[in-house]
PDB file of N, CA and C in Angstrom:
ATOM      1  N   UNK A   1      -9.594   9.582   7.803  1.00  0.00           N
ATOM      2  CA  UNK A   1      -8.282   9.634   8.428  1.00  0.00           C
ATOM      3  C   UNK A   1      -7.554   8.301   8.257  1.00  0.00           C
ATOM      4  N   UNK A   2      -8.451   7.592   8.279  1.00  0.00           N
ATOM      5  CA  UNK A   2      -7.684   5.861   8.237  1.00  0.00           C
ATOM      6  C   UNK A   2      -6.901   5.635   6.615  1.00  0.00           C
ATOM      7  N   UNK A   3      -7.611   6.100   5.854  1.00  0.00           N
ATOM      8  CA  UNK A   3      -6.999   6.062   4.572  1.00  0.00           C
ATOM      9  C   UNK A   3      -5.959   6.592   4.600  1.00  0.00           C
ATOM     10  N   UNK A   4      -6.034   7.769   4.825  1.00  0.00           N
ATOM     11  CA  UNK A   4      -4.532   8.588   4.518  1.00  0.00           C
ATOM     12  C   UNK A   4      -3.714   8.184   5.427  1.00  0.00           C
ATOM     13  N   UNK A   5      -3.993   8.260   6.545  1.00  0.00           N
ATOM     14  CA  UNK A   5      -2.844   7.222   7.373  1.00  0.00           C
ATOM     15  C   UNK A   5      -1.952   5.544   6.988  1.00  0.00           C
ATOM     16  N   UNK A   6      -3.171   5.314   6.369  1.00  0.00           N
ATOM     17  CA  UNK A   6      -2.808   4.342   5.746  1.00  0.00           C
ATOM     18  C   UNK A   6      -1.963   4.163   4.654  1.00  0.00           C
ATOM     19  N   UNK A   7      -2.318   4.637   3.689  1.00  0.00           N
ATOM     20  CA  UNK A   7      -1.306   5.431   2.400  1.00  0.00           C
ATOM     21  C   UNK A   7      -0.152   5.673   2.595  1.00  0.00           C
ATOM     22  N   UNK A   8      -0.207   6.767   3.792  1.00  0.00           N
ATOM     23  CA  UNK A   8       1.288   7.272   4.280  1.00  0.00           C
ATOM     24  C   UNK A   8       1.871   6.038   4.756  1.00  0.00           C
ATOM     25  N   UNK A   9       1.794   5.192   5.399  1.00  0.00           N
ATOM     26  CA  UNK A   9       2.597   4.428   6.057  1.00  0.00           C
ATOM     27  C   UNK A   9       2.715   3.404   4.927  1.00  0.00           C
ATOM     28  N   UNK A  10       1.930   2.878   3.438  1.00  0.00           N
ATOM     29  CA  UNK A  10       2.500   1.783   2.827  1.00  0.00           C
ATOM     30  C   UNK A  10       3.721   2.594   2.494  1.00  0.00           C
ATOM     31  N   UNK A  11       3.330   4.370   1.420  1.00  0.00           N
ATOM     32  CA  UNK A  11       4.449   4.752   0.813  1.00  0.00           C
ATOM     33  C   UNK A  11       5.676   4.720   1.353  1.00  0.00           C
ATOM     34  N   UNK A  12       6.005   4.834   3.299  1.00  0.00           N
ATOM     35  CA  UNK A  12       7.283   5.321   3.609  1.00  0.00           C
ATOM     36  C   UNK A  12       7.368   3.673   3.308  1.00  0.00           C
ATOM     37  N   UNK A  13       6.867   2.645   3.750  1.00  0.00           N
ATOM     38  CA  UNK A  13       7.251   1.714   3.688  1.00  0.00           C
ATOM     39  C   UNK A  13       7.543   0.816   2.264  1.00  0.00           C
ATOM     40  N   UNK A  14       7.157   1.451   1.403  1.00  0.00           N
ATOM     41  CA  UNK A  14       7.654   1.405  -0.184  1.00  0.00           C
ATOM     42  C   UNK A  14       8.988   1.729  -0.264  1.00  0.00           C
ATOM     43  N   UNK A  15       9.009   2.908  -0.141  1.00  0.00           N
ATOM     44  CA  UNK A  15      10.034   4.085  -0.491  1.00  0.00           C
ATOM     45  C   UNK A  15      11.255   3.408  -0.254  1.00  0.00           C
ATOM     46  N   UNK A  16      11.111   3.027   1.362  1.00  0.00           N
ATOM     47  CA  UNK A  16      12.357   2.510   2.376  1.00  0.00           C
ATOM     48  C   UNK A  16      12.779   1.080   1.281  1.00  0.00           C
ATOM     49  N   UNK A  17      12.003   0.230   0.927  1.00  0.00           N
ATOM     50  CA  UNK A  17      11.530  -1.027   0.124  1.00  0.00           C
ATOM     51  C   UNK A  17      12.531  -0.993  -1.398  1.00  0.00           C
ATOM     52  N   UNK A  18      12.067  -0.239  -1.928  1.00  0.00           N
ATOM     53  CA  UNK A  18      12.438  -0.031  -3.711  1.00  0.00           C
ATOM     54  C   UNK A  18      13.673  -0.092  -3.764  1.00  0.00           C
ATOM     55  N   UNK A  19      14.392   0.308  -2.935  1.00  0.00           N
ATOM     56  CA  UNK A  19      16.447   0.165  -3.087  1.00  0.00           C
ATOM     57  C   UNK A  19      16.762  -1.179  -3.602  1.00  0.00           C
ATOM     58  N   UNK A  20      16.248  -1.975  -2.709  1.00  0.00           N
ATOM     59  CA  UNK A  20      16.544  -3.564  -2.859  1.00  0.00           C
ATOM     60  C   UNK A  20      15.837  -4.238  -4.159  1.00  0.00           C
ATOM     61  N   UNK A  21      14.472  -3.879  -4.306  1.00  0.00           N
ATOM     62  CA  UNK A  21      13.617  -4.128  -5.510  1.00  0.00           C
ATOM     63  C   UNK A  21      14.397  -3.923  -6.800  1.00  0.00           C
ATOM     64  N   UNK A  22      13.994  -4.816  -7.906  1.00  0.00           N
ATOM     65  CA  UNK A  22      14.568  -4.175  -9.197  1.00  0.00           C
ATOM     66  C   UNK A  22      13.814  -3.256 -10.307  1.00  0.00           C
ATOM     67  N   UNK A  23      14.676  -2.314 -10.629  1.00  0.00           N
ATOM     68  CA  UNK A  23      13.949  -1.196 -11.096  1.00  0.00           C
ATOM     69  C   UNK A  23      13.813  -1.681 -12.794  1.00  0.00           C
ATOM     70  N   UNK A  24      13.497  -2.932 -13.445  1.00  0.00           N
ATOM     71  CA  UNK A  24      13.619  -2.711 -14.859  1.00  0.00           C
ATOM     72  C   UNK A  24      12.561  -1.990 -15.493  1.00  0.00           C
ATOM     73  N   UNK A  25      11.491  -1.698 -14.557  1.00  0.00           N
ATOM     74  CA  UNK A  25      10.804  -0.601 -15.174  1.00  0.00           C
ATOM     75  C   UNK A  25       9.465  -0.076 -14.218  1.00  0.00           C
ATOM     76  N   UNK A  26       9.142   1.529 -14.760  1.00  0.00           N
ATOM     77  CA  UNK A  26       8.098   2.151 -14.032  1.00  0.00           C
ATOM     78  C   UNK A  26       7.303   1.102 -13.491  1.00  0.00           C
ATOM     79  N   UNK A  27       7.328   1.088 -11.877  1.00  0.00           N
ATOM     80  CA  UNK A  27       6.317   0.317 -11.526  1.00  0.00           C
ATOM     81  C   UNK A  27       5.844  -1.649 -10.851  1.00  0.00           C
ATOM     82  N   UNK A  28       7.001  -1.886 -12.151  1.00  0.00           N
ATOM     83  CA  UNK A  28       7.229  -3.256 -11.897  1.00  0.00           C
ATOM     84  C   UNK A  28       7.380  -3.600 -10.595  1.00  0.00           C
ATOM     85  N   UNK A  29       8.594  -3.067 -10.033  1.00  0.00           N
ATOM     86  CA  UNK A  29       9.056  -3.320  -8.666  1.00  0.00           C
ATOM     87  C   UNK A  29       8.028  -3.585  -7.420  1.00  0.00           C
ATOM     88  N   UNK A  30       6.264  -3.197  -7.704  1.00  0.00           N
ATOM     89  CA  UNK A  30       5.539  -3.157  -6.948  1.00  0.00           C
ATOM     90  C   UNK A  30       4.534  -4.294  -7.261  1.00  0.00           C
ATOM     91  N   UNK A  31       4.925  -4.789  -8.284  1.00  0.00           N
ATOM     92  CA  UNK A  31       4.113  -6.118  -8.660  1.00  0.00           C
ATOM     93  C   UNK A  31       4.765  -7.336  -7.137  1.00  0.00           C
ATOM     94  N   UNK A  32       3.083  -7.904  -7.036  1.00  0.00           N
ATOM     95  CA  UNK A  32       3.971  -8.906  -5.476  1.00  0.00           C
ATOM     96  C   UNK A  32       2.825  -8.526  -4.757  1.00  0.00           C
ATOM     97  N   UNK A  33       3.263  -9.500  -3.755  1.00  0.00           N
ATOM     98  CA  UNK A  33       1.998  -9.476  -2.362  1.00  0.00           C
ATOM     99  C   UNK A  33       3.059  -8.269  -1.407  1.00  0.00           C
ATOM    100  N   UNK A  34       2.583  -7.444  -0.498  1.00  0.00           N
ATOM    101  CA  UNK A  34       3.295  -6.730   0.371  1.00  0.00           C
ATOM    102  C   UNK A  34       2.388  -6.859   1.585  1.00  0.00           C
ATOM    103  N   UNK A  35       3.416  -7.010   2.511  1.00  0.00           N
ATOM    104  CA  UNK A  35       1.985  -7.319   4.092  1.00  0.00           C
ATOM    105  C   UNK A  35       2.861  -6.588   5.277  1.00  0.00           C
ATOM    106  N   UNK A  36       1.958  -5.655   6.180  1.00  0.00           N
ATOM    107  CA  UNK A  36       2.872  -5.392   7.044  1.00  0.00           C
ATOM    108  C   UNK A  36       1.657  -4.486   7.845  1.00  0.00           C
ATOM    109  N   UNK A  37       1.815  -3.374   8.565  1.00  0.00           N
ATOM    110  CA  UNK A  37       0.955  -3.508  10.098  1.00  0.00           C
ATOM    111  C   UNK A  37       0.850  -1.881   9.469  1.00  0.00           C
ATOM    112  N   UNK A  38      -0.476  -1.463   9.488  1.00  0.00           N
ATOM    113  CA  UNK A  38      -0.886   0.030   9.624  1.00  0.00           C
ATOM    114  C   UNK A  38      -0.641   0.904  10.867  1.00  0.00           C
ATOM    115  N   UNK A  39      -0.456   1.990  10.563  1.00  0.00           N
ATOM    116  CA  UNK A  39      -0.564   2.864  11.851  1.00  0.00           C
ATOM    117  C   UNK A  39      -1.340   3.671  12.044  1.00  0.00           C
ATOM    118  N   UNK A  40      -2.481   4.085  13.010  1.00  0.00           N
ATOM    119  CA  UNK A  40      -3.090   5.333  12.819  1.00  0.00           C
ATOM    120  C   UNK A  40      -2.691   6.876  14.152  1.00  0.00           C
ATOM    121  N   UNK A  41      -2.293   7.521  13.376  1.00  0.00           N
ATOM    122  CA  UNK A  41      -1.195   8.302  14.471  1.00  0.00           C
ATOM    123  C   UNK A  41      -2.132   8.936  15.598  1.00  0.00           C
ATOM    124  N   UNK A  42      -3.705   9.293  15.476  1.00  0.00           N
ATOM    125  CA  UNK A  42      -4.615  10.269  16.575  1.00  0.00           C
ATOM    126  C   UNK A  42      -4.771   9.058  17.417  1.00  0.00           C
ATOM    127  N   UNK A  43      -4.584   7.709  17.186  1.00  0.00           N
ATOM    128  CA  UNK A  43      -4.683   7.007  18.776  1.00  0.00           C
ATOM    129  C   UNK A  43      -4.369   5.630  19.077  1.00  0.00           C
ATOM    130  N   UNK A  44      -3.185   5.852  17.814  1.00  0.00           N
ATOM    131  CA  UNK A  44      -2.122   4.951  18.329  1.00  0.00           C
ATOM    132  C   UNK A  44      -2.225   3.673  17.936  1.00  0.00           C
ATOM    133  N   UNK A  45      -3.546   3.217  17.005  1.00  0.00           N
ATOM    134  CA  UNK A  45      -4.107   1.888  17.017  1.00  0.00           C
ATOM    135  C   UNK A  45      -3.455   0.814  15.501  1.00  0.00           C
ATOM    136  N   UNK A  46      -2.689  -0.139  15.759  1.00  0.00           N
ATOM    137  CA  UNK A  46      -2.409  -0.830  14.302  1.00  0.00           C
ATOM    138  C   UNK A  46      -3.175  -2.012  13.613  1.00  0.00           C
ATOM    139  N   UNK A  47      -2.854  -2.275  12.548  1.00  0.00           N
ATOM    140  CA  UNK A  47      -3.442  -3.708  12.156  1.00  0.00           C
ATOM    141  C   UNK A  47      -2.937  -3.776  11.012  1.00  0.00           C
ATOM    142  N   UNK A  48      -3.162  -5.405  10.719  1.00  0.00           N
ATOM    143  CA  UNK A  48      -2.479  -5.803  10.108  1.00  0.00           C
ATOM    144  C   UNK A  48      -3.051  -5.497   8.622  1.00  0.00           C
ATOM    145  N   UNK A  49      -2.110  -5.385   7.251  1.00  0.00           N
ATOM    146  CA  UNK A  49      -2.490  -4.902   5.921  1.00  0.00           C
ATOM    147  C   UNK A  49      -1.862  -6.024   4.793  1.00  0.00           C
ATOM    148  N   UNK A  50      -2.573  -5.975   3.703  1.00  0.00           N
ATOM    149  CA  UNK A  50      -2.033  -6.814   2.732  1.00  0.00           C
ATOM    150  C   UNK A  50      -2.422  -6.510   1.620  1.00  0.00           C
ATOM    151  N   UNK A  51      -1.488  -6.034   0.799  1.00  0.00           N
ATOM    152  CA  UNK A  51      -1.432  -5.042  -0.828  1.00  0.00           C
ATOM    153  C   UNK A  51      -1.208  -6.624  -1.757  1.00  0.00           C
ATOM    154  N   UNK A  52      -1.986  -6.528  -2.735  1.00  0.00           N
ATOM    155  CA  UNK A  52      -1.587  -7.625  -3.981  1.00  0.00           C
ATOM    156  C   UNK A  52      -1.796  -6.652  -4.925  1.00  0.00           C
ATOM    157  N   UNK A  53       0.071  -6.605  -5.956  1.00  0.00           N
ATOM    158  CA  UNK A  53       0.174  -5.754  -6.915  1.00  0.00           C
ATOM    159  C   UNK A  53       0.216  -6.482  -8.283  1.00  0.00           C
ATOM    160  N   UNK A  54      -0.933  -6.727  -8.753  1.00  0.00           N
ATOM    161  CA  UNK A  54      -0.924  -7.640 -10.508  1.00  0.00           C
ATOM    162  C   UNK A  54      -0.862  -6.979 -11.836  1.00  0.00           C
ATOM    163  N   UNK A  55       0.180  -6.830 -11.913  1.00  0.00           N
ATOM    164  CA  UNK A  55      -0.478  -5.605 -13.012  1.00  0.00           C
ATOM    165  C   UNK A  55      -0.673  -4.410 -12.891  1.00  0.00           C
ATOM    166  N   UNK A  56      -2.221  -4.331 -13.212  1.00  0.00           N
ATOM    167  CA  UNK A  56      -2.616  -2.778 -12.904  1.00  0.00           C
ATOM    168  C   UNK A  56      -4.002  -2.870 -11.995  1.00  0.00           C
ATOM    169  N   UNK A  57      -3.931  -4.047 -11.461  1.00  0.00           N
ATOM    170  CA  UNK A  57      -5.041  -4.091 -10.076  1.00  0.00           C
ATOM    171  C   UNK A  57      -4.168  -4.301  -8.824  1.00  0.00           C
ATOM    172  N   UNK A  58      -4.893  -3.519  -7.896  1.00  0.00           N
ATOM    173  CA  UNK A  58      -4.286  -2.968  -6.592  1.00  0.00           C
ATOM    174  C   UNK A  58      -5.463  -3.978  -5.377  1.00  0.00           C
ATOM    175  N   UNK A  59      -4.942  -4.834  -4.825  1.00  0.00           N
ATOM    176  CA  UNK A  59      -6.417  -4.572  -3.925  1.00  0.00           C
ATOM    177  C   UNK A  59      -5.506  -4.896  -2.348  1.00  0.00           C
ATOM    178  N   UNK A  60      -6.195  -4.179  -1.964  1.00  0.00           N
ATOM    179  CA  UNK A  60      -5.866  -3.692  -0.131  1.00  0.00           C
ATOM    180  C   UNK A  60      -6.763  -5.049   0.365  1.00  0.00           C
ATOM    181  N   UNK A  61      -6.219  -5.296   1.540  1.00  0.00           N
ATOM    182  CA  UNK A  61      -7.023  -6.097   2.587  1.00  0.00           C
ATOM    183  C   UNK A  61      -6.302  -5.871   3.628  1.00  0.00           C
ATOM    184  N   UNK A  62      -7.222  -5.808   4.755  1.00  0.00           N
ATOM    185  CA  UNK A  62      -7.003  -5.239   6.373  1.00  0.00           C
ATOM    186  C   UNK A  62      -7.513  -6.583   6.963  1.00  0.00           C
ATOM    187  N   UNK A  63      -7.107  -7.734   7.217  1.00  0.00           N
ATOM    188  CA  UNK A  63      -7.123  -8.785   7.387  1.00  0.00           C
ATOM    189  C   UNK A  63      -8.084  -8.728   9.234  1.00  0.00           C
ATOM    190  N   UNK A  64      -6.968  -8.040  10.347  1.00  0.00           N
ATOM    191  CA  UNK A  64      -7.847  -7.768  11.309  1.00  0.00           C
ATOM    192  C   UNK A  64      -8.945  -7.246  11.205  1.00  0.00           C
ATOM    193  N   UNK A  65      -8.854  -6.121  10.310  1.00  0.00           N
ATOM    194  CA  UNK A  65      -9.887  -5.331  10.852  1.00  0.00           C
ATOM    195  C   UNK A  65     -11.338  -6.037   9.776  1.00  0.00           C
ATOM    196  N   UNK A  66     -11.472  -7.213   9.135  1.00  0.00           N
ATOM    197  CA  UNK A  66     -12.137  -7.834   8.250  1.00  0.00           C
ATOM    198  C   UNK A  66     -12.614  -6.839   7.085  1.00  0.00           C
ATOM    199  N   UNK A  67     -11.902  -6.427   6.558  1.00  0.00           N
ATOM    200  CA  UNK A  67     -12.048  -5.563   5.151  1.00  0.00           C
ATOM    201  C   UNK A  67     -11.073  -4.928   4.491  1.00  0.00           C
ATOM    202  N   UNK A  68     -11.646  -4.447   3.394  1.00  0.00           N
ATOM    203  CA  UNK A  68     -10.781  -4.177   2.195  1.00  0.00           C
ATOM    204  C   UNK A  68     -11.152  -3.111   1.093  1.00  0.00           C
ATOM    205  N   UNK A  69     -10.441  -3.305  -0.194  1.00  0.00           N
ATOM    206  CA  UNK A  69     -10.847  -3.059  -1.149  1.00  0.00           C
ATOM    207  C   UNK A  69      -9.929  -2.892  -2.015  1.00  0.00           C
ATOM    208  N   UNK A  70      -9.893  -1.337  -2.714  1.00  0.00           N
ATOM    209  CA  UNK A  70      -8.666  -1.777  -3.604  1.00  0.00           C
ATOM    210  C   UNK A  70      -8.149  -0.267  -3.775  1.00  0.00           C
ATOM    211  N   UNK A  71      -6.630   0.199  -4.577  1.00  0.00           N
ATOM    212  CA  UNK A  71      -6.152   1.061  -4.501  1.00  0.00           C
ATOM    213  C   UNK A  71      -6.034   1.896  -5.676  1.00  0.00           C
ATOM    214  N   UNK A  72      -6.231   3.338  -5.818  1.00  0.00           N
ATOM    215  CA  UNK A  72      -6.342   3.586  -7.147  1.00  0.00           C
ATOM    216  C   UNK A  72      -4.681   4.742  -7.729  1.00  0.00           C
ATOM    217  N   UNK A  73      -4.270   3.835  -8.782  1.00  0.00           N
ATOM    218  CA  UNK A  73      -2.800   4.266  -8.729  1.00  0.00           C
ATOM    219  C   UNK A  73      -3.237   5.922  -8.984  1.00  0.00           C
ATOM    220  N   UNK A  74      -2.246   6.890  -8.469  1.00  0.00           N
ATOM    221  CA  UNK A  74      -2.442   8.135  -8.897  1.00  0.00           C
ATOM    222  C   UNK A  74      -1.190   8.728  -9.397  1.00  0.00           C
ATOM    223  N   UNK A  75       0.360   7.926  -9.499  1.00  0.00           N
ATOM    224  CA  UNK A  75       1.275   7.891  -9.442  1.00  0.00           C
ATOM    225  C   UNK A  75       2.250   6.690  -9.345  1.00  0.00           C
ATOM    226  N   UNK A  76       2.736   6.510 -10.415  1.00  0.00           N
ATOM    227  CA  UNK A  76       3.811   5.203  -9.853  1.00  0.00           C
ATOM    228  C   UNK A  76       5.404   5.511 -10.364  1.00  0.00           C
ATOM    229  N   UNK A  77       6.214   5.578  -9.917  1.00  0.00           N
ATOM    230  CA  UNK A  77       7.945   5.834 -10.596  1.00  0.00           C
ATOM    231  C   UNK A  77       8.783   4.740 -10.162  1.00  0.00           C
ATOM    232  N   UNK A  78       9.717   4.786 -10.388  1.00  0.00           N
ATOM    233  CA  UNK A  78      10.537   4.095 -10.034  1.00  0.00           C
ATOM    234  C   UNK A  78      11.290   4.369  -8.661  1.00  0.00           C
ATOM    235  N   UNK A  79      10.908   4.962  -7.543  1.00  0.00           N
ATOM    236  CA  UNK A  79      10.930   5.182  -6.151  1.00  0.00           C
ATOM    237  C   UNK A  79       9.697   5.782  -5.551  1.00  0.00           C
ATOM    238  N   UNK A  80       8.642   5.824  -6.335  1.00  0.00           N
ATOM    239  CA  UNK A  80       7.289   5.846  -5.367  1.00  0.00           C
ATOM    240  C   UNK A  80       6.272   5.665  -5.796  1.00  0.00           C
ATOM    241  N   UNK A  81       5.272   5.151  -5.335  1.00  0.00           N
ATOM    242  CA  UNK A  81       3.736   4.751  -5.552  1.00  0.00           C
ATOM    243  C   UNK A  81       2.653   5.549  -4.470  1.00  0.00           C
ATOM    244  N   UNK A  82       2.100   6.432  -4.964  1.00  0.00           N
ATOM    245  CA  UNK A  82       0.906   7.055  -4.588  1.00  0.00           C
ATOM    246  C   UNK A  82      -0.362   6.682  -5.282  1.00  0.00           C
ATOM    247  N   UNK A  83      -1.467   6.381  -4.205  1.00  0.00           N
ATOM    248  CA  UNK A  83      -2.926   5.821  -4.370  1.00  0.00           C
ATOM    249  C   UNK A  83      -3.796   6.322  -3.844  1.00  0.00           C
ATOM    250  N   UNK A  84      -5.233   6.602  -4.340  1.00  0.00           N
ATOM    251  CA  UNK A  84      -6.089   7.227  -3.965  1.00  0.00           C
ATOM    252  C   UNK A  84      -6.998   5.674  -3.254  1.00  0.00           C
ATOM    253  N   UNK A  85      -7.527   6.129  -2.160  1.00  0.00           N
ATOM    254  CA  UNK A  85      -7.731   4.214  -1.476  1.00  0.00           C
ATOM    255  C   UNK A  85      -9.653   4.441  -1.632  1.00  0.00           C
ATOM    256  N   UNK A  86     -10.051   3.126  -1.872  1.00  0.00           N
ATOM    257  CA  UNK A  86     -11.479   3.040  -1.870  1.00  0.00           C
ATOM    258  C   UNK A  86     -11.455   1.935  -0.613  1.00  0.00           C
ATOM    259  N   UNK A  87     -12.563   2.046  -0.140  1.00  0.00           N
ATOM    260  CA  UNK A  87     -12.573   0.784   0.946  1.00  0.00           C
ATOM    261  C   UNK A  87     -14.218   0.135   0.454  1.00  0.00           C
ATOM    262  N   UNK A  88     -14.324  -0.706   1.267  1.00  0.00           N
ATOM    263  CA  UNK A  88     -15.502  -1.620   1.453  1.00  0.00           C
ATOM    264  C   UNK A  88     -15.174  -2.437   2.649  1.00  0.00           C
ATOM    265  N   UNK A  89     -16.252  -3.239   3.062  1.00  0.00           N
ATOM    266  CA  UNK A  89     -16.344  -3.985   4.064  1.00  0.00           C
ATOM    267  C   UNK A  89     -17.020  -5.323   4.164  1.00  0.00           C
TER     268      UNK A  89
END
């Protein structure tokens, strides 16, 4: 549940994101550090998240919650990024 909750809340927070970003091509726009607070909706609980986009390596870190890992693109356009998430700890 934490994953997909998780997912959902970088994408809206992409989505909302990419207007301002520049689009010179598929994807680019997501290259960059992105940091901002997870939500998990069955009980309400957040923490803090941090995406580093290089290229074509993704890696997640959940800074509170002491872990991470990395994201696996399943989709990228020029208004959205969908990832299949691996974790570790």
């Amino acid at each position: 549940m934490l994953k997909t909750v998780t997912t959902f809340v970088l994408l809206v927070s992409l989505s909302s994101l990419v207007s301002a970003q520049s689009k010179t091509g598929t994807g680019r726009w997501l290259n960059g550090t992105w940091e901002g607070t997870g939500y998990q909706m069955d009980n309400n609980e957040t923490w803090t998240m941090k995406l580093t986009v290089r290229g074509k390596r993704h890696k997640i870190e959940y800074p509170s919650l002491k872990c991470g890992g990395r994201w696996i693109p399943i989709s990228i356009d020029m208004k959205r990024a969908r990832f299949l998430v691996t974790a570790r700890s």
